[in-house]
Protein backbone atom coordinates (compact mmCIF):
# COMPACT_ATOMS: atom_id res chain seq x y z
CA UNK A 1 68.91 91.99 68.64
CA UNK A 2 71.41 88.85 67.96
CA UNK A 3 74.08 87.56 65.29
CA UNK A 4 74.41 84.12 65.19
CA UNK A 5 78.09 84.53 64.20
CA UNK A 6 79.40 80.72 61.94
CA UNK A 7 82.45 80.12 60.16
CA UNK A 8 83.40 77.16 57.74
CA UNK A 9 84.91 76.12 54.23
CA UNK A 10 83.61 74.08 51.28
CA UNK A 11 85.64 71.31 51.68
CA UNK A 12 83.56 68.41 52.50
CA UNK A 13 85.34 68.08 55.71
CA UNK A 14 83.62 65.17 57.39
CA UNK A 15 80.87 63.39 56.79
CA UNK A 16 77.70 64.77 55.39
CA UNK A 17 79.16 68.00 55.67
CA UNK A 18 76.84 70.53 53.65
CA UNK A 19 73.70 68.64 55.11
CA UNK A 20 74.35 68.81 58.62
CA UNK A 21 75.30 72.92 57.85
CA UNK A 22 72.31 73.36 56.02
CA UNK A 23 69.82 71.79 58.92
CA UNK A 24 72.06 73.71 61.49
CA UNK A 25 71.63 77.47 59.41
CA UNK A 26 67.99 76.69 58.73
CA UNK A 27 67.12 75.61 62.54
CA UNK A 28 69.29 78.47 63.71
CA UNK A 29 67.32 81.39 61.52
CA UNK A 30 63.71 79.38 62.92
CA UNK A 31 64.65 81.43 65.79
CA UNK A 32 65.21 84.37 64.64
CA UNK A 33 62.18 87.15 65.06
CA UNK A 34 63.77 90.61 64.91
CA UNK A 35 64.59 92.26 61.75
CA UNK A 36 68.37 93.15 62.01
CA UNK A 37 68.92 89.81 63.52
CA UNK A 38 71.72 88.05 61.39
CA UNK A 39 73.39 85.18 60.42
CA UNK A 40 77.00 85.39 59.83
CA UNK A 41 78.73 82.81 57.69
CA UNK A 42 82.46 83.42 57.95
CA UNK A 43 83.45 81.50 54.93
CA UNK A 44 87.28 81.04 55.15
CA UNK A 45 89.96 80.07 52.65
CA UNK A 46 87.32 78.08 50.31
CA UNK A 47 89.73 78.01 47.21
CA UNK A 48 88.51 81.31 44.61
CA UNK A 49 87.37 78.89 41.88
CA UNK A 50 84.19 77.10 44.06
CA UNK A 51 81.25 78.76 45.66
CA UNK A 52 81.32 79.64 49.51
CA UNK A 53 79.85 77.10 51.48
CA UNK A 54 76.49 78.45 51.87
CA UNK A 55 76.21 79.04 47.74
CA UNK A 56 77.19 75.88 47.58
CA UNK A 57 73.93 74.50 49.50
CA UNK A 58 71.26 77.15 48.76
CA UNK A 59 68.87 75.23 47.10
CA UNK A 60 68.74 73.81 50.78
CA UNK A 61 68.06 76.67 52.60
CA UNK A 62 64.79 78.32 53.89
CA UNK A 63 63.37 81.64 52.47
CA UNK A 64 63.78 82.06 56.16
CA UNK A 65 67.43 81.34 56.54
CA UNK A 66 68.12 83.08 53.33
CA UNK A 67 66.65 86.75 54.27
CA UNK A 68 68.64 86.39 57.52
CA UNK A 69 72.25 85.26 56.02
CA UNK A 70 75.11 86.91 55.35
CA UNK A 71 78.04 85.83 54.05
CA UNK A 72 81.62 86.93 54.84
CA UNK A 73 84.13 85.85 52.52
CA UNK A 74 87.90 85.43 53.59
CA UNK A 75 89.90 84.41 50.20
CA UNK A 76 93.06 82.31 50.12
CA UNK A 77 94.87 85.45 49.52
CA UNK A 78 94.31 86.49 52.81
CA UNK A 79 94.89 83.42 54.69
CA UNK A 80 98.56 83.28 52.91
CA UNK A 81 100.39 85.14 55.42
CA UNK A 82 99.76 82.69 57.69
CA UNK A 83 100.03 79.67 55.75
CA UNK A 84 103.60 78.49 56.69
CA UNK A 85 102.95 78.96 60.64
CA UNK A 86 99.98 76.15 60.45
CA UNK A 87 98.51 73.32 58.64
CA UNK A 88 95.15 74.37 59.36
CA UNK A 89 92.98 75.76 56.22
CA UNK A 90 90.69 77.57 58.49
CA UNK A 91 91.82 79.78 61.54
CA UNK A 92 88.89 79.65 64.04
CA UNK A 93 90.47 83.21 65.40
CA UNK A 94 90.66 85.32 62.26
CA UNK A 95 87.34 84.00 60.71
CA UNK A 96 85.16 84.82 64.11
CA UNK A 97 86.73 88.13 64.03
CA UNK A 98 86.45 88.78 60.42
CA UNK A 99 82.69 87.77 61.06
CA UNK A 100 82.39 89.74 64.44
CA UNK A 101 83.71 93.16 62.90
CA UNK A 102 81.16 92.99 60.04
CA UNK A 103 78.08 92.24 62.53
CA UNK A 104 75.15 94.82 62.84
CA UNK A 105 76.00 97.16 65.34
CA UNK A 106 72.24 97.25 66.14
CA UNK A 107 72.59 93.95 67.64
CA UNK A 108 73.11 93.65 71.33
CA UNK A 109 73.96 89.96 71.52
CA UNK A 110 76.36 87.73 69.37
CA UNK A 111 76.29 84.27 69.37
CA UNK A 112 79.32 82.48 68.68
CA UNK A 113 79.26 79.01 67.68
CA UNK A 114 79.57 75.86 65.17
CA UNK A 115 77.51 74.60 62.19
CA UNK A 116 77.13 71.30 63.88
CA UNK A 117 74.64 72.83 66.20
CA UNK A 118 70.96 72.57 66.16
């Protein structure tokens, strides 16, 4: 019925970073009831050598949160084209899309927003 559609990096970008992602993803997928409901996690330009953001924080997450995550991986290889029109890491644009394009089609809703959300 709904993707909850996310996006992010592991780059410890603020304070408290993968805490406040995991208690957002694991209050987020509390909600969920339906079975091809979905978490997206659009995980954009993390550098190839560390773990996306949400491997990163696993052990945190609920069995609940798990079975409803899924993670969409955007390498620095594909961020590159764009890297010397902006010093931004992540591009809010391209990383909902990527994340909107691989959504269940079953799903009637989408829910765009931010991991700082609960």
């Amino acid at each position: 019925m709904i993707s909850i559609l996310l996006y992010g990096r592991n780059d410890s970008y603020g304070y408290n970073l993968h805490k406040r992602v995991a208690i957002s993803v694991n209050c987020m997928a509390e909600l969920l009831e339906d079975e091809n409901d979905e978490i997206i996690f659009v995980d954009y330009n993390t550098p190839d050598d560390f773990p996306t953001m949400l491997e990163a924080i696993q052990d945190t997450l609920t069995p609940k949160a798990k079975s409803h995550v899924k993670i969409v991986r955007v390498r620095p290889i594909d961020h590159f084209p764009f890297s010397d029109r902006t010093h931004l890491k992540a591009l809010e644009p391209h990383a909902r899309n990527a994340g909107l394009r691989r959504s269940n089609p079953k799903n009637r809703w989408v829910l765009s927003t931010n991991t700082d959300m609960i």
